[in-house]
N, C-alpha and C. Protein backbone atom coordinates (compact mmCIF):
# COMPACT_ATOMS: atom_id res chain seq x y z
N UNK A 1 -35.02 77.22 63.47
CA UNK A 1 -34.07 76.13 63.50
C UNK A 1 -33.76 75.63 62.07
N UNK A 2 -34.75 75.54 61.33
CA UNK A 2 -34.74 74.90 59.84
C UNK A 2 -33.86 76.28 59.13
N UNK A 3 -34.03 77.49 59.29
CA UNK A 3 -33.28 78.31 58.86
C UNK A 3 -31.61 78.41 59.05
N UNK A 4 -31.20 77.71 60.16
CA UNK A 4 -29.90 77.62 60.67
C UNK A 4 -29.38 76.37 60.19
N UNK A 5 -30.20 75.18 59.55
CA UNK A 5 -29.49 73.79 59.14
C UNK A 5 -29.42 74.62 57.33
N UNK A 6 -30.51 75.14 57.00
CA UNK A 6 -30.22 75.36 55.32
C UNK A 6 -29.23 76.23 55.06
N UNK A 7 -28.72 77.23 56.19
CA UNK A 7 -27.73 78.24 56.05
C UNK A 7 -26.11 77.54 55.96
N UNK A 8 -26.09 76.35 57.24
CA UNK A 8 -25.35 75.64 57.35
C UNK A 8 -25.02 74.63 55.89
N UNK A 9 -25.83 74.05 55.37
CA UNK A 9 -25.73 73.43 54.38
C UNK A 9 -25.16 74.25 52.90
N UNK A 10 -26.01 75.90 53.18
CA UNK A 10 -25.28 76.69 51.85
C UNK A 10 -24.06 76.94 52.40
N UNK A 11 -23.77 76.55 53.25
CA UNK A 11 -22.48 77.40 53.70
C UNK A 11 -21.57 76.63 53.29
N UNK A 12 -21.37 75.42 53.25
CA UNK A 12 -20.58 74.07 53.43
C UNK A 12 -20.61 73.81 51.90
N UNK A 13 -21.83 73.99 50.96
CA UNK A 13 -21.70 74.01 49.59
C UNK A 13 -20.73 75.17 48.77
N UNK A 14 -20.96 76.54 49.14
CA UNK A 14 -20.27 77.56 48.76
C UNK A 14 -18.89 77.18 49.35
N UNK A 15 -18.43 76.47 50.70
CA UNK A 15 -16.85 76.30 50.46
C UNK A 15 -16.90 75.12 49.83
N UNK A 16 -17.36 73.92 49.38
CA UNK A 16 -17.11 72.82 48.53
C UNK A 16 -16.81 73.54 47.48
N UNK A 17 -17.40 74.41 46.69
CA UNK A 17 -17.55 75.24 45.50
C UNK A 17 -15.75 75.89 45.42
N UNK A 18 -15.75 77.14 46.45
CA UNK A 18 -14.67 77.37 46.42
C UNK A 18 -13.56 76.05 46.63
N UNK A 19 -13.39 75.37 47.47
CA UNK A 19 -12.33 74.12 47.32
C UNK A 19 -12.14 73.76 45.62
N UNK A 20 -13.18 73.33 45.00
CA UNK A 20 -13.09 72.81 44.33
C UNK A 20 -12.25 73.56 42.99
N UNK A 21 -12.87 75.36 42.57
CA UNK A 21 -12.45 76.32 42.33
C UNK A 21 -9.89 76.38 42.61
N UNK A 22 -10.53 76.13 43.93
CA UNK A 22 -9.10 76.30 44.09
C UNK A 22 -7.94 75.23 43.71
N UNK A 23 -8.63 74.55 44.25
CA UNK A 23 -7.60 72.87 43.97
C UNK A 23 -7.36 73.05 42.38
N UNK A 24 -8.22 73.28 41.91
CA UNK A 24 -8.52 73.08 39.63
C UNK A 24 -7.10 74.45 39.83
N UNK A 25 -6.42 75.02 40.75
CA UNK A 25 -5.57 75.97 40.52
C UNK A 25 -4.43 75.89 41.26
N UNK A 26 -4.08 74.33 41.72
CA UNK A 26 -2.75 74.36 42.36
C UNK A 26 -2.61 74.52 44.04
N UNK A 27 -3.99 74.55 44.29
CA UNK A 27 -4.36 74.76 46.27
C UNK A 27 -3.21 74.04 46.92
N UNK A 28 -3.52 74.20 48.37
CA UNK A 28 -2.87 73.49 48.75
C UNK A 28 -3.31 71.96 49.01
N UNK A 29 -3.22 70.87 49.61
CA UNK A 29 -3.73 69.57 49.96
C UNK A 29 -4.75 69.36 50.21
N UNK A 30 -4.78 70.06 50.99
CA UNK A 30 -6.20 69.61 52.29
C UNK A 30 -7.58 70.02 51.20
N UNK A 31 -7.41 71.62 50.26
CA UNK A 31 -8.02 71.68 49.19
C UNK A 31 -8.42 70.72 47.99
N UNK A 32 -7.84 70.02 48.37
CA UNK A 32 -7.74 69.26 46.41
C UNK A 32 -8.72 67.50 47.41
N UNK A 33 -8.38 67.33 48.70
CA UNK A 33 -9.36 66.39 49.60
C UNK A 33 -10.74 67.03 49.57
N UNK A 34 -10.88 68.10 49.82
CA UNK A 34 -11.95 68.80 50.05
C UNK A 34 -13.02 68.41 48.72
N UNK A 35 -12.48 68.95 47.61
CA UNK A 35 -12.68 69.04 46.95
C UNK A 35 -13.08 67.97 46.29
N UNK A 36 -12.50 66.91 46.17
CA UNK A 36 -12.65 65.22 45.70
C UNK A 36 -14.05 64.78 46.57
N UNK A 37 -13.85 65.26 47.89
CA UNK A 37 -15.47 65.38 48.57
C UNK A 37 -16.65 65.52 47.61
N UNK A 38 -16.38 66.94 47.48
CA UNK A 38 -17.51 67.64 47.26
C UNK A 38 -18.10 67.56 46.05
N UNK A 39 -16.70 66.82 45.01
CA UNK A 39 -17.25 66.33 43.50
C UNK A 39 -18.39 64.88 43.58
N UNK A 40 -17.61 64.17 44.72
CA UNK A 40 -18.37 62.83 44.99
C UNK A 40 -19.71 63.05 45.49
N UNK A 41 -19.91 63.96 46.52
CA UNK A 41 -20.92 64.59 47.02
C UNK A 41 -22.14 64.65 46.04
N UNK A 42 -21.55 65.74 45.02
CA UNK A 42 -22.23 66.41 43.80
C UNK A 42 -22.71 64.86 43.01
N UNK A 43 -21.59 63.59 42.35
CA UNK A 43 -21.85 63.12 41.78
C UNK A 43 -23.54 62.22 42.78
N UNK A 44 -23.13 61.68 43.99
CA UNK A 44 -23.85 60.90 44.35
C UNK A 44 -25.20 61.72 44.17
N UNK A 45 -25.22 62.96 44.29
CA UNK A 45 -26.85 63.61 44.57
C UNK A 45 -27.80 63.79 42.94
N UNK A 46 -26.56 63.60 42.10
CA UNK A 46 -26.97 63.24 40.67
C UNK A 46 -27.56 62.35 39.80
N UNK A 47 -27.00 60.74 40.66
CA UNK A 47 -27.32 59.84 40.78
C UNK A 47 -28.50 59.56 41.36
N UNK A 48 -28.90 60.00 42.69
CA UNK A 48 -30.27 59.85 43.44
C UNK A 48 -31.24 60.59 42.41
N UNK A 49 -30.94 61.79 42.44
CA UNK A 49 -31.94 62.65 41.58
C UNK A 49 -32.02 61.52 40.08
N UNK A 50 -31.53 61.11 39.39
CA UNK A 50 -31.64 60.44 38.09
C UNK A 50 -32.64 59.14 38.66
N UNK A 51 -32.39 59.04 39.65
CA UNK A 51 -33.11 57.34 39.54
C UNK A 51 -34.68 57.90 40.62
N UNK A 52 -34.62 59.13 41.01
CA UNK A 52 -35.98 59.68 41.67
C UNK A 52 -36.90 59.44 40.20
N UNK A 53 -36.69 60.64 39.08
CA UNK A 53 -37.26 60.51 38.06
C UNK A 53 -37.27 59.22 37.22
N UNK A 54 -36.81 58.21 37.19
CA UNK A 54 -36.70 57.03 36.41
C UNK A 54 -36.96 55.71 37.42
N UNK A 55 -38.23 55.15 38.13
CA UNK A 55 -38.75 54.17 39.28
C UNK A 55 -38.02 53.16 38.67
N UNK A 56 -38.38 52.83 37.27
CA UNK A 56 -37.24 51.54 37.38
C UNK A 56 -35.93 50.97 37.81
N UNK A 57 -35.34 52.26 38.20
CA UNK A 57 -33.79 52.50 38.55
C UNK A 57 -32.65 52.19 37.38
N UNK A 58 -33.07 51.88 36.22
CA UNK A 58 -32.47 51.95 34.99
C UNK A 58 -31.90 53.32 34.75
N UNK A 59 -30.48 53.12 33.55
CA UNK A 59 -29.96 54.40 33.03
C UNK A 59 -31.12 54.74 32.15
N UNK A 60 -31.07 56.21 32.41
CA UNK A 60 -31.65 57.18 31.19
C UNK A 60 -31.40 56.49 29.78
């Protein structure tokens, strides 16, 4: 079961990836939404990860 949610999750990253790929080239709409996702996505998990390593929750 855990093998079918992480497959699901690479799966959904590799098309964020491609969206994002495409939109940076003129996609169509629904691409360039996708995509604004998957940057926010990316940014928020950047954010968590930065303040995992730093307990005070202060910037680096």
């Amino acid at each position: 079961m855990m093998v079918l949610v992480l497959s699901g999750v690479l799966v959904l990253t590799l098309a964020g990836c491609a969206c994002v790929w495409w939109a940076a080239r003129g996609g169509p709409r629904w691409t360039r939404a996708v995509s604004t996702a998957t940057l926010a996505a990316g940014e928020l998990a950047r954010r968590a990860s930065r303040y995992d390593r730093n307990p005070s929750g202060g910037e680096d």
